[in-house]
Protein backbone atom coordinates (compact mmCIF):
# COMPACT_ATOMS: atom_id res chain seq x y z
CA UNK A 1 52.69 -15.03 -7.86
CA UNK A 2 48.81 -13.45 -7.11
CA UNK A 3 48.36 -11.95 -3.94
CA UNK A 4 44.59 -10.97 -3.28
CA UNK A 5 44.04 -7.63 -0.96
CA UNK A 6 42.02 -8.95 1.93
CA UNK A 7 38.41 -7.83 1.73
CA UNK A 8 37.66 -4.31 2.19
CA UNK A 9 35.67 -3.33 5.18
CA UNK A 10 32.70 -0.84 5.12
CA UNK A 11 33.59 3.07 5.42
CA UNK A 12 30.04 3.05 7.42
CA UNK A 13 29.64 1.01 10.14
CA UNK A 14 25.80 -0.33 10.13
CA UNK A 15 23.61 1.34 12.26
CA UNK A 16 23.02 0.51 16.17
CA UNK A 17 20.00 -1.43 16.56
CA UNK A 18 18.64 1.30 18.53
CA UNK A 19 19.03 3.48 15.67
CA UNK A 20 17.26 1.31 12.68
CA UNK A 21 13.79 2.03 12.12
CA UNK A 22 11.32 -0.50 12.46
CA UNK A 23 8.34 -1.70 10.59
CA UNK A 24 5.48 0.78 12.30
CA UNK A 25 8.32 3.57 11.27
CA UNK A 26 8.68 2.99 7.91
CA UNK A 27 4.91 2.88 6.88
CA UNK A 28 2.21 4.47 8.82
CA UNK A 29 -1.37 3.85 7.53
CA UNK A 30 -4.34 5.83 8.46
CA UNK A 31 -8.03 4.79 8.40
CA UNK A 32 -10.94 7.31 8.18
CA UNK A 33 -15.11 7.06 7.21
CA UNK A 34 -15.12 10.63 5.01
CA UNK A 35 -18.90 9.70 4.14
CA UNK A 36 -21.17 6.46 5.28
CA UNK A 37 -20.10 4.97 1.32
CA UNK A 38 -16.37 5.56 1.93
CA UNK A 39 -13.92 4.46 4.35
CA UNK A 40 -10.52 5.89 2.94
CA UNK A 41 -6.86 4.16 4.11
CA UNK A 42 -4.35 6.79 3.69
CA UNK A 43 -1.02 4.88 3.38
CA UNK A 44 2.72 6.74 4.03
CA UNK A 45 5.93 5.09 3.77
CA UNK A 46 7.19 1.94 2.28
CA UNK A 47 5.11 -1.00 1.35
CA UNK A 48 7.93 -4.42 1.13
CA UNK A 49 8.31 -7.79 2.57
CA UNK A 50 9.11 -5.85 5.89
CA UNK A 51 5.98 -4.07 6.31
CA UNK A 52 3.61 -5.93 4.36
CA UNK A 53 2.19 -7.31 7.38
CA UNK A 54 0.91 -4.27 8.92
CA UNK A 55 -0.10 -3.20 5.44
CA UNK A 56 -2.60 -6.07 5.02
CA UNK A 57 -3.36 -5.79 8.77
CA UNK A 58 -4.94 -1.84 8.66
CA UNK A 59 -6.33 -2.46 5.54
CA UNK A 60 -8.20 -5.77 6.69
CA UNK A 61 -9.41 -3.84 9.33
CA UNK A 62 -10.95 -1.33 6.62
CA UNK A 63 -13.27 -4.77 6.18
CA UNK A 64 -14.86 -4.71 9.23
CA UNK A 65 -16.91 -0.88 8.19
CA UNK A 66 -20.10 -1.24 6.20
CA UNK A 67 -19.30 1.09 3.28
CA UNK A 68 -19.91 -0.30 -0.40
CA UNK A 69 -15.94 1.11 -1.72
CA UNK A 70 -12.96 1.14 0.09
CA UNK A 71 -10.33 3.92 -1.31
CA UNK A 72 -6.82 3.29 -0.79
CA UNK A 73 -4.59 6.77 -1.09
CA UNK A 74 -1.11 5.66 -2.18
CA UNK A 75 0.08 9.04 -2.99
CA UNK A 76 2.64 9.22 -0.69
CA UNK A 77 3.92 5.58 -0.71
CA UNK A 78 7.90 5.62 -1.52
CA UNK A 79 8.14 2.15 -2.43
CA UNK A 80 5.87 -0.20 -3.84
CA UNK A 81 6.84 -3.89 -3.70
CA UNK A 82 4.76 -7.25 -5.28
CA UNK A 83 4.06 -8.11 -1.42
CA UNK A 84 2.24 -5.18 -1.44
CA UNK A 85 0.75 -5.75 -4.72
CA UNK A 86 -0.91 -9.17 -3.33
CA UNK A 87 -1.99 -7.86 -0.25
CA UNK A 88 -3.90 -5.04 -2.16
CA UNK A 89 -5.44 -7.81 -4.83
CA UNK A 90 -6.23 -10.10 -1.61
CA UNK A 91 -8.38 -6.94 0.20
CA UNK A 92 -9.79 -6.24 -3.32
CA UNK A 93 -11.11 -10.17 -3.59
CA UNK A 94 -12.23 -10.26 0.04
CA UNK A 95 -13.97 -6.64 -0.85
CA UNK A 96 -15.82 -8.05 -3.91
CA UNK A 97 -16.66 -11.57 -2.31
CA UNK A 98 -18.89 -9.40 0.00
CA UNK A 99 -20.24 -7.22 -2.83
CA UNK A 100 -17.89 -4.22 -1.92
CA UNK A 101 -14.99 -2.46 -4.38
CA UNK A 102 -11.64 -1.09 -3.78
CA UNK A 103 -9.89 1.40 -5.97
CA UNK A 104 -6.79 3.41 -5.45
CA UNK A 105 -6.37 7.10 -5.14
CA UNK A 106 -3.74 9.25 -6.31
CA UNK A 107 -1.17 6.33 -7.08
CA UNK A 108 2.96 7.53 -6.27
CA UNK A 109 4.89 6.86 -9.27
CA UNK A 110 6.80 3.86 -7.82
CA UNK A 111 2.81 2.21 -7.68
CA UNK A 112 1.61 3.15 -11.33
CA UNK A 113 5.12 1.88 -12.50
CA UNK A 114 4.44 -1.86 -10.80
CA UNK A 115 0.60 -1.96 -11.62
CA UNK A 116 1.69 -1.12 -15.27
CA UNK A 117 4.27 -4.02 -15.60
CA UNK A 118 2.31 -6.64 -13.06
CA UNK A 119 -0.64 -6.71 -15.83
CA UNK A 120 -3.15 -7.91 -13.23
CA UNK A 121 -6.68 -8.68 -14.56
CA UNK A 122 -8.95 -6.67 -14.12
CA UNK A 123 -6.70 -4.02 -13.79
CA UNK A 124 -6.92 -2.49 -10.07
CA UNK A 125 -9.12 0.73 -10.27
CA UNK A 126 -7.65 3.97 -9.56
CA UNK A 127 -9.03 7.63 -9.21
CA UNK A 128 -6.89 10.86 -9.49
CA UNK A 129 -8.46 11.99 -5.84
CA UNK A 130 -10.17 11.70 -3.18
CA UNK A 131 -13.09 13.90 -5.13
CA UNK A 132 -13.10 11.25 -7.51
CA UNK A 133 -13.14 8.34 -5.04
CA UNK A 134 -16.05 10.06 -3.18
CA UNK A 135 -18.10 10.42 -6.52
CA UNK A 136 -17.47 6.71 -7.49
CA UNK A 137 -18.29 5.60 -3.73
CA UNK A 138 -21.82 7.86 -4.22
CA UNK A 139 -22.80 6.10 -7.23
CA UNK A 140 -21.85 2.30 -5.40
CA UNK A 141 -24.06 2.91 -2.66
């Protein structure tokens, strides 16, 4: 005769719901005009199904400003989903519908590892810093 072990529970309990952290926690996303051709979104955190939405929200509002490239600093992102990926590529197409360019800035590891593999044509532009982002913005306006 078999006789299963019931199911073992968790050594951690999950956390209260007090405790977890929520979306605005987990990525925070700042928005600054460093010259009248840049506006620069400075992205922390993690970018995944769960905070996606604000992603695509702060960088939609980057849309509203006048200048001809938007830069988007990734370099301290600590996760990099394909939610994110299509949010980016959907501000990029909404950007170049209107005659204005994105590119990327000092990509984290986790985002040169999924815009390697995800093969997206044309590849998303990307700049080592913000130096670089400024001197590309200078020559688009």
């Amino acid at each position: 005769m078999i006789v299963l072990a019931p199911p073992r529970q968790s050594a951690v309990p999950p956390a209260p719901a007090a405790k977890r952290r929520s979306a605005a926690d987990r990525l925070r996303i700042a928005v600054t005009h460093p010259a009248a051709t840049l506006t620069l979104c400075a992205v922390a955190g993690d970018v995944d199904g769960y905070t996606v939405e604000i992603f695509a929200r702060r960088l939609g509002a980057a849309l509203d400003g006048a200048a001809p490239l938007v830069a988007v600093d990734l370099s301290k992102v600590t996760f990099f989903g394909s939610a994110g990926l299509r949010a980016l590529l959907d501000i990029r197409a909404e950007l170049a519908a209107s005659g204005r360019a994105l590119c990327v800035v000092a990509c984290a590891p986790c985002v040169e590892r999924l815009l390697a593999v995800a093969a997206v044509e044309p590849p998303v532009r990307t700049v080592p810093d913000l130096a670089a982002a400024a001197a590309l913005a200078g020559r688009a306006g």
